[in-house]
C-alpha atoms as a PDB file:
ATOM      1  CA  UNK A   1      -6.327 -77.808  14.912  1.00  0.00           C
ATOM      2  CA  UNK A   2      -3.521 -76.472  17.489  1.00  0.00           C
ATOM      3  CA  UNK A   3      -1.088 -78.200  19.416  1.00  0.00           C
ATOM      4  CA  UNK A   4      -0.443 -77.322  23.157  1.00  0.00           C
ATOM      5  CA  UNK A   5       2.767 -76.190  21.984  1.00  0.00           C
ATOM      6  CA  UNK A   6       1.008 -73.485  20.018  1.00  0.00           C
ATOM      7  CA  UNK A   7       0.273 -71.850  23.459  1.00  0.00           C
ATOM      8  CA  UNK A   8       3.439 -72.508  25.098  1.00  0.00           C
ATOM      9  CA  UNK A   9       5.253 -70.730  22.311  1.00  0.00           C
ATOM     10  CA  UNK A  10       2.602 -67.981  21.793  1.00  0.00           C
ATOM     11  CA  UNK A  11       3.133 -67.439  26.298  1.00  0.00           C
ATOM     12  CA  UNK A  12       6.841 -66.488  25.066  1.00  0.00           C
ATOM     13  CA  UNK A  13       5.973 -64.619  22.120  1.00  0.00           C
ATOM     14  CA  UNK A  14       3.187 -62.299  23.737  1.00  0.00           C
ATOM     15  CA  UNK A  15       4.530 -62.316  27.498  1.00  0.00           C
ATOM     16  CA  UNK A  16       7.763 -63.411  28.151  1.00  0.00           C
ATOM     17  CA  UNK A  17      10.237 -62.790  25.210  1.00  0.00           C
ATOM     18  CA  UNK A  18      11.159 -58.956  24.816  1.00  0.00           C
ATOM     19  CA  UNK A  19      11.777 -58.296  21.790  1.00  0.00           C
ATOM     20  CA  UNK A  20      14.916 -56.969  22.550  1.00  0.00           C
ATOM     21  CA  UNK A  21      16.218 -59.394  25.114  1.00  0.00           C
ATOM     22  CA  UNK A  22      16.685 -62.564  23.015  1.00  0.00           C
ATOM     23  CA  UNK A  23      17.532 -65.588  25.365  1.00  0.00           C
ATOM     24  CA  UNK A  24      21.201 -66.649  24.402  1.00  0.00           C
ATOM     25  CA  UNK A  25      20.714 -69.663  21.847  1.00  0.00           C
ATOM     26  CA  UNK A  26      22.506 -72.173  19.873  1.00  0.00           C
ATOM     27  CA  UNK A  27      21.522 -74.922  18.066  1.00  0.00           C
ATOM     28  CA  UNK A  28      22.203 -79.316  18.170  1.00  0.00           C
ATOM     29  CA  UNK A  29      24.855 -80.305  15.535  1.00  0.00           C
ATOM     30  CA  UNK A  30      23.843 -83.636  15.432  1.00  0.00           C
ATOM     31  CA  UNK A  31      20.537 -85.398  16.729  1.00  0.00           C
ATOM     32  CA  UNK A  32      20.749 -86.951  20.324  1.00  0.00           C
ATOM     33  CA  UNK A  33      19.237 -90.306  19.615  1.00  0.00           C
ATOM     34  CA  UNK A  34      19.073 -91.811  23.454  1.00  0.00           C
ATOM     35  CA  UNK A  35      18.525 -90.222  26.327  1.00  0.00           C
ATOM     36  CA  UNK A  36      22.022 -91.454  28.200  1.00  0.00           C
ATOM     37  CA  UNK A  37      24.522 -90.160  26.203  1.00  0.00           C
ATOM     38  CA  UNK A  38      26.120 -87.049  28.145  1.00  0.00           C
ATOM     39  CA  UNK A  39      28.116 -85.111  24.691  1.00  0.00           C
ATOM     40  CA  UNK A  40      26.292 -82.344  23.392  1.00  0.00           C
ATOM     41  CA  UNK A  41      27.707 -80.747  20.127  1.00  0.00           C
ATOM     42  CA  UNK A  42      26.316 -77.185  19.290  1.00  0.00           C
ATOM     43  CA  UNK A  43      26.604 -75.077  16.072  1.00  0.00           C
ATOM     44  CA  UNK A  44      29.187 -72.800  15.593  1.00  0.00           C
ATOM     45  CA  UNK A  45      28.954 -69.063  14.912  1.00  0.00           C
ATOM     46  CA  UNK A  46      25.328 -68.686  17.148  1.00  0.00           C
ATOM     47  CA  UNK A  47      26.802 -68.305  20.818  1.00  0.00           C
ATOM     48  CA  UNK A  48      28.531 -65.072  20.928  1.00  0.00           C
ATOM     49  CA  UNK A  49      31.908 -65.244  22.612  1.00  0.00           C
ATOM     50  CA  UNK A  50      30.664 -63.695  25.603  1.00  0.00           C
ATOM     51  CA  UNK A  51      27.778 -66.026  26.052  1.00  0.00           C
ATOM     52  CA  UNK A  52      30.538 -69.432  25.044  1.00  0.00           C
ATOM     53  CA  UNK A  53      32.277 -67.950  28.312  1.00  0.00           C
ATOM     54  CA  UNK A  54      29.190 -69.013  30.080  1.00  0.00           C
ATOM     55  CA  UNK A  55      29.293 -72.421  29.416  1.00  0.00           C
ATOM     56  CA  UNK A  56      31.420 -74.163  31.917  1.00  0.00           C
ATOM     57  CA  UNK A  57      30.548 -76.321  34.447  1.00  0.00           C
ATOM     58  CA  UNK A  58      27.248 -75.242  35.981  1.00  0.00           C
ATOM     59  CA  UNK A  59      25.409 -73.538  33.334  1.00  0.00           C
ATOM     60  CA  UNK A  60      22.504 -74.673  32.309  1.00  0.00           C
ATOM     61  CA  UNK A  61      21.077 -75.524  28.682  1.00  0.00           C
ATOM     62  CA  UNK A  62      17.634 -76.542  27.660  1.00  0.00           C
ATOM     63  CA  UNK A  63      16.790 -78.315  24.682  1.00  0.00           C
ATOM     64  CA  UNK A  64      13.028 -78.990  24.115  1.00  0.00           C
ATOM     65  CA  UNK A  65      11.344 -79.917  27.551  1.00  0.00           C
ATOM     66  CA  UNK A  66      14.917 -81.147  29.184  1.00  0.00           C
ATOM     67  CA  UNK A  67      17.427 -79.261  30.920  1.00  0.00           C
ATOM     68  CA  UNK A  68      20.973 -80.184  31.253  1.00  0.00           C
ATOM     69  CA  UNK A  69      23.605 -79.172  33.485  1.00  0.00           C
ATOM     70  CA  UNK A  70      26.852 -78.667  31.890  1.00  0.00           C
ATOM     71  CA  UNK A  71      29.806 -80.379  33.917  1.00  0.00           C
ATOM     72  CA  UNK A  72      32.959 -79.368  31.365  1.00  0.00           C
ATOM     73  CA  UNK A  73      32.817 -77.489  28.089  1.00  0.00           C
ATOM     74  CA  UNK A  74      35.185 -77.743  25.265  1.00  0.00           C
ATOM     75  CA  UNK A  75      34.396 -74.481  23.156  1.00  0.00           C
ATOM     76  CA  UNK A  76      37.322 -75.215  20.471  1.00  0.00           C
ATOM     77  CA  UNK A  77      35.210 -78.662  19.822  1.00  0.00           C
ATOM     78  CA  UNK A  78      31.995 -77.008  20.407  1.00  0.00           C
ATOM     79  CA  UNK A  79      31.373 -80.230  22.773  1.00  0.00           C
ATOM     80  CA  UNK A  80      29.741 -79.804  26.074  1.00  0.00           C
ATOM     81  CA  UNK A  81      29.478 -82.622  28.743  1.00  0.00           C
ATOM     82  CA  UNK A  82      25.956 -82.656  30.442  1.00  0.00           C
ATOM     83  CA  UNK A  83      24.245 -84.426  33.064  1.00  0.00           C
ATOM     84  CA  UNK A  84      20.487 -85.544  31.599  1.00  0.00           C
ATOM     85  CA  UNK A  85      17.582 -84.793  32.709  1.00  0.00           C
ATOM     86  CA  UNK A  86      18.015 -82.038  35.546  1.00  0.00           C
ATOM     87  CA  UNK A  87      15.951 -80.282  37.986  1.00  0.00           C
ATOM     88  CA  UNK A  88      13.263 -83.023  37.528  1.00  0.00           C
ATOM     89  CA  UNK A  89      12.391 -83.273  33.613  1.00  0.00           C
ATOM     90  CA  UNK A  90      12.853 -86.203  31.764  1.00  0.00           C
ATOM     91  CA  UNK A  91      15.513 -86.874  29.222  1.00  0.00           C
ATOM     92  CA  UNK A  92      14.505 -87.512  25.733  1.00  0.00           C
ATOM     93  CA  UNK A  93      16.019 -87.775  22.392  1.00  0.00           C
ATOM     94  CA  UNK A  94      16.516 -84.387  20.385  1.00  0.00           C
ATOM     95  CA  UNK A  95      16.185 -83.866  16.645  1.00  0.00           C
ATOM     96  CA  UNK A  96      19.475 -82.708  14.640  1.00  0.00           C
ATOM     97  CA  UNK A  97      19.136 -78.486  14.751  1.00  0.00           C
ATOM     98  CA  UNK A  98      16.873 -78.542  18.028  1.00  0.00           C
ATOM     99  CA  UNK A  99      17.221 -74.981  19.450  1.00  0.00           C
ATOM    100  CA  UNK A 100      19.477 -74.923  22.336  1.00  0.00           C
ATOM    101  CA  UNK A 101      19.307 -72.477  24.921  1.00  0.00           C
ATOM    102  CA  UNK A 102      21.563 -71.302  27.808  1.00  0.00           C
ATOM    103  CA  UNK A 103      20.599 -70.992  31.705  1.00  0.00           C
ATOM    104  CA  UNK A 104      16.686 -70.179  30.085  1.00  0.00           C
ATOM    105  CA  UNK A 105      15.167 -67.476  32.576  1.00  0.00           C
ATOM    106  CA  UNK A 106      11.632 -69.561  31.730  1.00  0.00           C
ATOM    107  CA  UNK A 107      12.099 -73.130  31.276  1.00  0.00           C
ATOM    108  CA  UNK A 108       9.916 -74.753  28.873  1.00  0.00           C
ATOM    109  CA  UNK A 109       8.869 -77.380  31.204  1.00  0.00           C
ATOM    110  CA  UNK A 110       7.870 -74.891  33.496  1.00  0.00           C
ATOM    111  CA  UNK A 111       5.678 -72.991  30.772  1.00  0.00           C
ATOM    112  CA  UNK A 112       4.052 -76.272  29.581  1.00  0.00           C
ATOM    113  CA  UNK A 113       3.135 -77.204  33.034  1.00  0.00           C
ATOM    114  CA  UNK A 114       1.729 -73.819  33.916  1.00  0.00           C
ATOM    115  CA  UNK A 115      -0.087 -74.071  30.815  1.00  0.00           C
ATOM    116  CA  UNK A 116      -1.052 -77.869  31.852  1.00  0.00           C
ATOM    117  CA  UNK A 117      -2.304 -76.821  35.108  1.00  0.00           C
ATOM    118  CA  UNK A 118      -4.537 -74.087  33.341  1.00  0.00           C
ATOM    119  CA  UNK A 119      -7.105 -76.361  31.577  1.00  0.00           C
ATOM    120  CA  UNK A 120      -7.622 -78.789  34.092  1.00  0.00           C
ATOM    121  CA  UNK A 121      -8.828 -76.420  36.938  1.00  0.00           C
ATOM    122  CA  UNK A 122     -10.737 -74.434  34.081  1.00  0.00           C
ATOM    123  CA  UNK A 123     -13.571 -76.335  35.191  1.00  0.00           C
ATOM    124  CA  UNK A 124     -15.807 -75.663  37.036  1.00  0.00           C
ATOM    125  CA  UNK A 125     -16.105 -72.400  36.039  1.00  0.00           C
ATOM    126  CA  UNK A 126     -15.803 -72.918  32.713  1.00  0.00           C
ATOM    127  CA  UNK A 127     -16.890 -76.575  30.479  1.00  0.00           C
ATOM    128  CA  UNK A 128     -16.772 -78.330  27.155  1.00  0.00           C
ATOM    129  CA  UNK A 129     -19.811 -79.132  25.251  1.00  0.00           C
ATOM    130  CA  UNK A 130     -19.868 -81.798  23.192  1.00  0.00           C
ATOM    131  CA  UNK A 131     -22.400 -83.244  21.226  1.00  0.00           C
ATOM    132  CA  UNK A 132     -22.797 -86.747  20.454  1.00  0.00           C
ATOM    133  CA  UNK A 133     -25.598 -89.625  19.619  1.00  0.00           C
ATOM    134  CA  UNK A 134     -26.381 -92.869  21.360  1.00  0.00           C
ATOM    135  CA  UNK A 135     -28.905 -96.255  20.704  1.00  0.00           C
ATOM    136  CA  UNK A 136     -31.802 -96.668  23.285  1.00  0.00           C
ATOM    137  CA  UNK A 137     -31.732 -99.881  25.445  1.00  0.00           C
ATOM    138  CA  UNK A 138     -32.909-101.276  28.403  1.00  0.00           C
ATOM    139  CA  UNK A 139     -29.854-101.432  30.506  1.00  0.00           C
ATOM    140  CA  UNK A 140     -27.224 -98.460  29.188  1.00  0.00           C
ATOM    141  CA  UNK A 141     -24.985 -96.670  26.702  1.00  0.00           C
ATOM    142  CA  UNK A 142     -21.754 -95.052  26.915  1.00  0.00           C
ATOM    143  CA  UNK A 143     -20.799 -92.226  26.603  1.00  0.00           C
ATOM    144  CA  UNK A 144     -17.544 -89.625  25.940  1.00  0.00           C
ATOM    145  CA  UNK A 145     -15.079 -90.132  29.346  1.00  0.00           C
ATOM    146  CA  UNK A 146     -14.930 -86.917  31.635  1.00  0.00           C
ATOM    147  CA  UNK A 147     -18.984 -86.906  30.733  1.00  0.00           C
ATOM    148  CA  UNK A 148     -20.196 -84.698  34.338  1.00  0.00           C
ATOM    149  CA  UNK A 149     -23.715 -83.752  32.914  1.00  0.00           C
ATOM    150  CA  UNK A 150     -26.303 -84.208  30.221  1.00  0.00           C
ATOM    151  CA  UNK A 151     -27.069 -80.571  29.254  1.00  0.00           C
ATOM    152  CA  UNK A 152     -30.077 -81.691  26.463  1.00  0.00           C
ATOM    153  CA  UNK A 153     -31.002 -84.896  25.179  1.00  0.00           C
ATOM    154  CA  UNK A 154     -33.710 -85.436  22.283  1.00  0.00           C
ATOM    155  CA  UNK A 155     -35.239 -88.564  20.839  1.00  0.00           C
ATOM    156  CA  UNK A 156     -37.644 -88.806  17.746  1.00  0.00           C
ATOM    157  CA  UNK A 157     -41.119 -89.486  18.345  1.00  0.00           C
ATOM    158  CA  UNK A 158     -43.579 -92.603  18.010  1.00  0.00           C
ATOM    159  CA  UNK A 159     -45.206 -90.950  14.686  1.00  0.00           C
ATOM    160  CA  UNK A 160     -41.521 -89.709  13.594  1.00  0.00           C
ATOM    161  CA  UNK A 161     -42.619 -86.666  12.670  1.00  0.00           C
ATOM    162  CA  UNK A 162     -41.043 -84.377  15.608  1.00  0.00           C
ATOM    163  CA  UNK A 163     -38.732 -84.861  18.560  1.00  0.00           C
ATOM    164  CA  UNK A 164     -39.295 -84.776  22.074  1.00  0.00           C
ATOM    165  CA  UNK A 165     -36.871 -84.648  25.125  1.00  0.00           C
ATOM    166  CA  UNK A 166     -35.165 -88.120  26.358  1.00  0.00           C
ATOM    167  CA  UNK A 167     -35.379 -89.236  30.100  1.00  0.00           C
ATOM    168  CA  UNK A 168     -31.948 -89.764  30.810  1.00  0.00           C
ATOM    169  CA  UNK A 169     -29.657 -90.560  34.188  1.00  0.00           C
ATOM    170  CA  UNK A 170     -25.779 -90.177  33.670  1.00  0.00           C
ATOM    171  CA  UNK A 171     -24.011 -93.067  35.584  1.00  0.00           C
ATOM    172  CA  UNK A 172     -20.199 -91.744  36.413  1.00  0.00           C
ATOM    173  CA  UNK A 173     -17.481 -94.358  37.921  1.00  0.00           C
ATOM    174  CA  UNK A 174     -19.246 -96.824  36.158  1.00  0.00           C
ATOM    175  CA  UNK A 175     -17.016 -99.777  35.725  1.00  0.00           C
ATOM    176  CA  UNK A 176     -18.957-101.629  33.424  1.00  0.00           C
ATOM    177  CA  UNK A 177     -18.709 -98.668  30.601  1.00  0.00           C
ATOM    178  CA  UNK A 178     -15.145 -98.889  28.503  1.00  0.00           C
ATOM    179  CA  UNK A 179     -15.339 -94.892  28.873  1.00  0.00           C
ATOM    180  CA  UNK A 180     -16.299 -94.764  33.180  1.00  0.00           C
ATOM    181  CA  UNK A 181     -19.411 -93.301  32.070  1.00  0.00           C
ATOM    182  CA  UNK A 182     -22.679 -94.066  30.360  1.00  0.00           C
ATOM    183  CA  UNK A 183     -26.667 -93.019  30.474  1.00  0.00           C
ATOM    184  CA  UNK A 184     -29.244 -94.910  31.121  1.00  0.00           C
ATOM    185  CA  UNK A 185     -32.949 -93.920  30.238  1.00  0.00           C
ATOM    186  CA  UNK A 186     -35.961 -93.669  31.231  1.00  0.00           C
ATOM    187  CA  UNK A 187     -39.894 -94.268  29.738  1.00  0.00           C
ATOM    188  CA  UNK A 188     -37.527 -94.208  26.530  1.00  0.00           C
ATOM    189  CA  UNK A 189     -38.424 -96.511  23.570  1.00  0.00           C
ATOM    190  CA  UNK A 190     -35.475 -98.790  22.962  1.00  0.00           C
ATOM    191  CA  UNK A 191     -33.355 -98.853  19.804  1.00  0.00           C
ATOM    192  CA  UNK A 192     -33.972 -95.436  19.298  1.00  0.00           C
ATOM    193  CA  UNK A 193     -31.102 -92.472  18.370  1.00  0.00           C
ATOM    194  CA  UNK A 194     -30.959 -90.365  20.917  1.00  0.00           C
ATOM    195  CA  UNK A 195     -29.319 -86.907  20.593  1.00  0.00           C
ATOM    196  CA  UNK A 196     -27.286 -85.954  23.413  1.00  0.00           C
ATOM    197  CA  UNK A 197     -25.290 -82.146  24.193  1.00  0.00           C
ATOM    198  CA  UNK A 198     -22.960 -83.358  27.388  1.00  0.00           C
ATOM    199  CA  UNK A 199     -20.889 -81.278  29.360  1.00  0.00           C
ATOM    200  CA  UNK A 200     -17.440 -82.492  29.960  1.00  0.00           C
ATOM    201  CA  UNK A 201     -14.286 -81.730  32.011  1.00  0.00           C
ATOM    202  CA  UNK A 202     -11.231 -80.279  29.871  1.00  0.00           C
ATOM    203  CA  UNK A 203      -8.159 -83.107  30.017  1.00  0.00           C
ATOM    204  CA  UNK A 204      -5.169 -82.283  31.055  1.00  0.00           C
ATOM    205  CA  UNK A 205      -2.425 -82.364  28.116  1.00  0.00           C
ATOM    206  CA  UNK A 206       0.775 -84.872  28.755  1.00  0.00           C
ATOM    207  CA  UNK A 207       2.814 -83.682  25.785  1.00  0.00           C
ATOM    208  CA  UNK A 208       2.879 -80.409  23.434  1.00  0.00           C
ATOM    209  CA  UNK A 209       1.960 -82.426  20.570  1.00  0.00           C
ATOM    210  CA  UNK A 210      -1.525 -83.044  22.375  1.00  0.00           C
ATOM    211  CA  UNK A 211      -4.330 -81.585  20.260  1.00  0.00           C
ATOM    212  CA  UNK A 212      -6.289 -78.386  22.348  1.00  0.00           C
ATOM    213  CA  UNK A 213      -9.070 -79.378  20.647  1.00  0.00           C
ATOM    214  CA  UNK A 214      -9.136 -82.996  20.318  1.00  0.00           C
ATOM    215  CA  UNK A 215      -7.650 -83.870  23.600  1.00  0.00           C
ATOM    216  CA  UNK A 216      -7.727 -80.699  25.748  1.00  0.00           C
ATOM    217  CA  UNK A 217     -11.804 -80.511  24.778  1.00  0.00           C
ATOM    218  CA  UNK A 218     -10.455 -76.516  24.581  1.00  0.00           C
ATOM    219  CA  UNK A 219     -12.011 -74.140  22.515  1.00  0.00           C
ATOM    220  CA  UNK A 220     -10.291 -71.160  20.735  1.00  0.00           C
ATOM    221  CA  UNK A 221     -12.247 -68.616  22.630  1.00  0.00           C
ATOM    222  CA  UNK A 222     -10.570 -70.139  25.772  1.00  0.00           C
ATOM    223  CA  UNK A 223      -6.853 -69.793  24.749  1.00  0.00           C
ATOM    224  CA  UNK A 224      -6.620 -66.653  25.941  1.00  0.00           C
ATOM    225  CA  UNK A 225      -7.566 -67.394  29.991  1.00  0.00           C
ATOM    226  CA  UNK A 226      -5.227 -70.494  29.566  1.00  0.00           C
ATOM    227  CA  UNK A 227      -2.002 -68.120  28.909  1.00  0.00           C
ATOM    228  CA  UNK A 228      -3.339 -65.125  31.384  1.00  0.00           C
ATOM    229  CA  UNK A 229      -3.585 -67.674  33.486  1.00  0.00           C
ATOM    230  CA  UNK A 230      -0.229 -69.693  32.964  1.00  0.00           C
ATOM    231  CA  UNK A 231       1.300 -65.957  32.880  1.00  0.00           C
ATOM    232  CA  UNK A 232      -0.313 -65.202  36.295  1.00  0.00           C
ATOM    233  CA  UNK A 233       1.089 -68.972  37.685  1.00  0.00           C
ATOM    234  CA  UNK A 234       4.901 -68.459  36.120  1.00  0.00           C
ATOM    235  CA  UNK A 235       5.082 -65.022  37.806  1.00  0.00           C
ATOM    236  CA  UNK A 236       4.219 -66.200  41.186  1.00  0.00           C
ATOM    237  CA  UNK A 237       7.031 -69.010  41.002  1.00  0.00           C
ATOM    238  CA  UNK A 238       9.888 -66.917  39.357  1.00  0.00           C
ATOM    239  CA  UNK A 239      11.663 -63.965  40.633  1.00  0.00           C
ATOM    240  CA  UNK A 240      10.416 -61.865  37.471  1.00  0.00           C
ATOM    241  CA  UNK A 241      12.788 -58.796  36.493  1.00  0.00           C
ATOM    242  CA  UNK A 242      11.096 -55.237  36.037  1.00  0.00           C
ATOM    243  CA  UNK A 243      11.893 -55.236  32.322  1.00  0.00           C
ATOM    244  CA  UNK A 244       9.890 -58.145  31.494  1.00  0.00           C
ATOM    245  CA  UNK A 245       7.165 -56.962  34.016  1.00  0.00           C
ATOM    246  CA  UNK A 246       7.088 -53.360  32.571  1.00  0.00           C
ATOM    247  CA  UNK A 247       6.862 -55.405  28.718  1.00  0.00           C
ATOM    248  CA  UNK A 248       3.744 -57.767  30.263  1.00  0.00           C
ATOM    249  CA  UNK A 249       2.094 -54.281  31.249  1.00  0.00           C
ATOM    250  CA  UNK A 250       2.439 -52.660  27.453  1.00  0.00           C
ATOM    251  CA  UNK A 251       0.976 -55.856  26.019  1.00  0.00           C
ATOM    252  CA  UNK A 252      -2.270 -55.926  28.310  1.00  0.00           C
ATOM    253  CA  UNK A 253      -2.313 -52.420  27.965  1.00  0.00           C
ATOM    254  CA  UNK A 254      -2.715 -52.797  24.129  1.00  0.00           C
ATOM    255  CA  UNK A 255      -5.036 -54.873  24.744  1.00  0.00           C
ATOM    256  CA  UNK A 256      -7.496 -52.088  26.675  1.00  0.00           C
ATOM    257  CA  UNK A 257      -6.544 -53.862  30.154  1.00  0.00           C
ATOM    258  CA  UNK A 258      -4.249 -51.513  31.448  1.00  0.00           C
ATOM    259  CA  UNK A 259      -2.446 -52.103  34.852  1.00  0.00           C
ATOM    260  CA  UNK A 260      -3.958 -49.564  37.927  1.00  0.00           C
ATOM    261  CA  UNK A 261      -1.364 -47.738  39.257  1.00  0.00           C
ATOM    262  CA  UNK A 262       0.748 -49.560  42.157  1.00  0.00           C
ATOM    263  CA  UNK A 263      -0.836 -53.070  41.107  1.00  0.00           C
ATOM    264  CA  UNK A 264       1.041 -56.098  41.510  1.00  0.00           C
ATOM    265  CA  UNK A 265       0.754 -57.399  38.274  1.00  0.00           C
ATOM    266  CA  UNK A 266       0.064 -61.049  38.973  1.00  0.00           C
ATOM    267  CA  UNK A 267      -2.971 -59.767  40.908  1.00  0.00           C
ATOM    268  CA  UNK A 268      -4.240 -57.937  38.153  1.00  0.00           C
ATOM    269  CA  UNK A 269      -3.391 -61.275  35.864  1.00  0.00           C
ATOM    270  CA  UNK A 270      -5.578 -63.149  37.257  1.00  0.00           C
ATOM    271  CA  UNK A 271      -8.149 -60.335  37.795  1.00  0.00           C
ATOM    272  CA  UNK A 272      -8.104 -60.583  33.807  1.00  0.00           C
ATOM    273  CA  UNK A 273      -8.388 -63.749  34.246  1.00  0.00           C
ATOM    274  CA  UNK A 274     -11.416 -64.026  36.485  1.00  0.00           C
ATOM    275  CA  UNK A 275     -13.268 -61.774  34.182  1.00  0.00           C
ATOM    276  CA  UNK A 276     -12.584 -63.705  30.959  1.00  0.00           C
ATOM    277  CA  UNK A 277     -14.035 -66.857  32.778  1.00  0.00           C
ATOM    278  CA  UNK A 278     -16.781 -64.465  33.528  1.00  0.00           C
ATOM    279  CA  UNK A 279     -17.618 -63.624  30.161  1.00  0.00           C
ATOM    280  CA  UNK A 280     -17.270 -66.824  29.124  1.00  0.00           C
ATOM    281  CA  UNK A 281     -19.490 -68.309  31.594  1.00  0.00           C
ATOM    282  CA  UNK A 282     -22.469 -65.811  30.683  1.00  0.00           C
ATOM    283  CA  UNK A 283     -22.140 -67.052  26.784  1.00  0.00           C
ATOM    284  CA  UNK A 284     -22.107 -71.012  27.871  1.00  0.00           C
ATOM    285  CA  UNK A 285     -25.316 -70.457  30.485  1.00  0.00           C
ATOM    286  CA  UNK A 286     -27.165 -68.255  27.553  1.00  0.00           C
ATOM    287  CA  UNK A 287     -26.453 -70.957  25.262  1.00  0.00           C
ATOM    288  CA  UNK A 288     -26.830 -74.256  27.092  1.00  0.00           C
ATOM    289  CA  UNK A 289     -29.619 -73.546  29.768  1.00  0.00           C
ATOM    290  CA  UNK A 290     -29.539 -76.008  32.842  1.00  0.00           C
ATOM    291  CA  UNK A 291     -31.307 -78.989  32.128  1.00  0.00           C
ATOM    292  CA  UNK A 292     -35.020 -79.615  34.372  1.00  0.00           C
ATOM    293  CA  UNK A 293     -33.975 -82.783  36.870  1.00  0.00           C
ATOM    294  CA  UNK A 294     -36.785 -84.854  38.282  1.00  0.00           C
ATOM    295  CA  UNK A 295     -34.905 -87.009  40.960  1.00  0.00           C
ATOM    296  CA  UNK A 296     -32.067 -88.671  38.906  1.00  0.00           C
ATOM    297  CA  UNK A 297     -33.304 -87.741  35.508  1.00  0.00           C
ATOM    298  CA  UNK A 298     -32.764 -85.535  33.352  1.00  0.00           C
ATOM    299  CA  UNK A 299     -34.735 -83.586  30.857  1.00  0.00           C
ATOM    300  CA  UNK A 300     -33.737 -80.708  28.685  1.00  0.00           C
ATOM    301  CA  UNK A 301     -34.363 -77.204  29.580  1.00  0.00           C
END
C-alpha cells in the first residue's frame, strides 16, 4: 500500500531535487491549528542568514500543500506574518515541525496536481482490472463505480461440475444502482455466483493520503508513466533552469533512455511516456483478451 504522496515525493527525489541544490528550508515551531491565524513561528538555526534575508514581505513559504505570502518578518522572534492560502491553494492546519520551505521553485500543489492529472487521463490507453463476484437475478446487480466494461464473466454450471461463460449487459448512469453501474444478465440461471474481471477507469486522487491502490485503482507497474508524465506536465508550466534539466537528462539516461541530441526534453518525456503506455498496453491486451459481444451482451473471449 502507497499513498499519492509516495509519488509526489519520489517526482522530487528522482527529478526535481539536485542533490546539490537543496531548496532553502526551515521548519514550524509550533503546530498551526486553524487555518486563519496569519503568525508563523519557524525553528531557529535551519535558515542560513543569507536565506533569513529573504524573508520580508513578498517571499513566499510553503508548508504542506499551502503557500503563504509573507507580509513582515521579525527574524530576532523568528515570527513571520503571512497571508493564507495564496496563489489558489487552500489553507489548512499544519502539524508542529512541518517542513517549511522558502519561495519553492516546485510547489507541492503543483506536483500533486500534475501527478492528479496523470491517472485520470491514463485511461483510455491504459485500465484497471478488477475482479469481483455478483448473485444472479432477474432484474440486476451492481457493480464497482467507474465499471466501463465486463472483460470475462463465468458462472457454474447446471451439473456443477464446470463453468461456463455468463451473458451479461453492463448498464452505466444507472440511477437505480448505489454505485451508477450494475449488470444485468442474460439466459443466466438466477441466484447463481457469477465471476466477473471488469475493467475500470483509474480515480482521480483528492488528497496525498489517498491510497494508489485502493482509490487510484493504480498498479505499481504504472507509477512510473504517472511521474514521466507529471515530469513532462511540470516542465511545460515552469520556466525550468538548465541545471535541473541537465540532472532530469542523467537520471533517464541511467535509466537506458538517453536524451537525442538537441531534444527538448519535455518532448522526449512524454515520448517515454507514450512508450511505457505502449508496453503496458501489449501486457493488459495479452492478458485480458476483448470479450465476444452479441448485440448488448457480453461473453468472454
Amino acid at each position: 500500500m502507497a499513498a499519492v504522496s509516495t509519488l509526489v515525493d519520489r517526482i522530487y527525489r528522482d527529478f526535481l531535487n539536485k542533490p546539490d541544490d537543496l531548496s532553502a528550508f526551515s521548519r514550524l515551531d509550533g503546530a498551526l491549528s486553524d487555518t486563519t491565524g496569519t503568525s508563523v513561528v519557524y525553528e531557529s538555526d535551519l535558515f542560513s542568514s543569507e536565506e533569513e534575508n529573504l524573508l520580508g514581505s513578498g517571499a513566499l513559504i510553503e508548508i504542506d500543500q499551502e503557500l503563504m505570502l509573507v507580509t513582515s518578518a521579525n527574524t530576532s522572534t523568528r515570527t513571520l506574518t503571512v497571508a493564507r492560502g495564496y496563489a489558489g491553494t487552500t489553507a489548512a492546519t499544519h502539524s508542529d515541525e512541518a517542513n517549511l520551505y522558502l519561495n519553492p521553485t516546485f510547489p507541492r500543489k503543483s506536483v500533486f496536481d500534475a501527478v492528479a492529472d496523470n491517472i485520470s487521463r491514463l485511461y483510455p490507453s491504459l485500465y484497471n482490472i478488477t475482479t469481483t463476484n455478483v448473485t444472479s437475478n432477474s432484474t440486476y446487480a451492481e457493480v464497482p463505480a467507474t465499471t466501463v466494461s465486463v472483460v470475462n464473466s463465468w458462472i457454474q454450471n447446471a451439473s456443477g461440475d464446470q463453468y461456463t461463460s455468463a451473458g451479461i449487459e453492463l448498464l452505466t448512469n444507472f440511477p437505480p444502482s448505489s454505485t451508477n453501474t450494475a449488470v444485468q444478465f442474460s439466459n443466466t440461471t438466477s441466484n447463481k455466483t457469477v465471476y466477473l474481471v471488469v475493467k475500470r477507469k483509474f480515480a482521480r486522487p483528492t488528497a496525498e493520503t489517498d491510497d494508489l491502490s485502493t482509490t487510484c485503482l493504480l498498479e505499481d507497474s504504472y507509477h512510473q508513466i504517472i511521474m514521466v508524465g507529471a515530469v513532462a506536465d511540470i516542465m511545460g508550466a515552469t520556466d525550468v533552469d538548465a541545471s535541473t534539466q541537465e540532472f532530469i537528462t542523467e537520471k533517464l539516461s541511467a535509466e537506458n533512455y538517453p536524451i537525442g541530441s538537441g531534444e527538448r526534453l519535455r518532448n522526449a518525456l512524454l515520448r517515454l511516456r507514450s512508450l511505457l503506455i505502449d508496453e503496458a498496453r501489449g501486457e493488459l491486451r495479452s492478458l485480458y483478451p476483448q470479450a465476444v459481444a452479441i448485440g448488448n451482451i457480453n461473453y468472454s473471449a
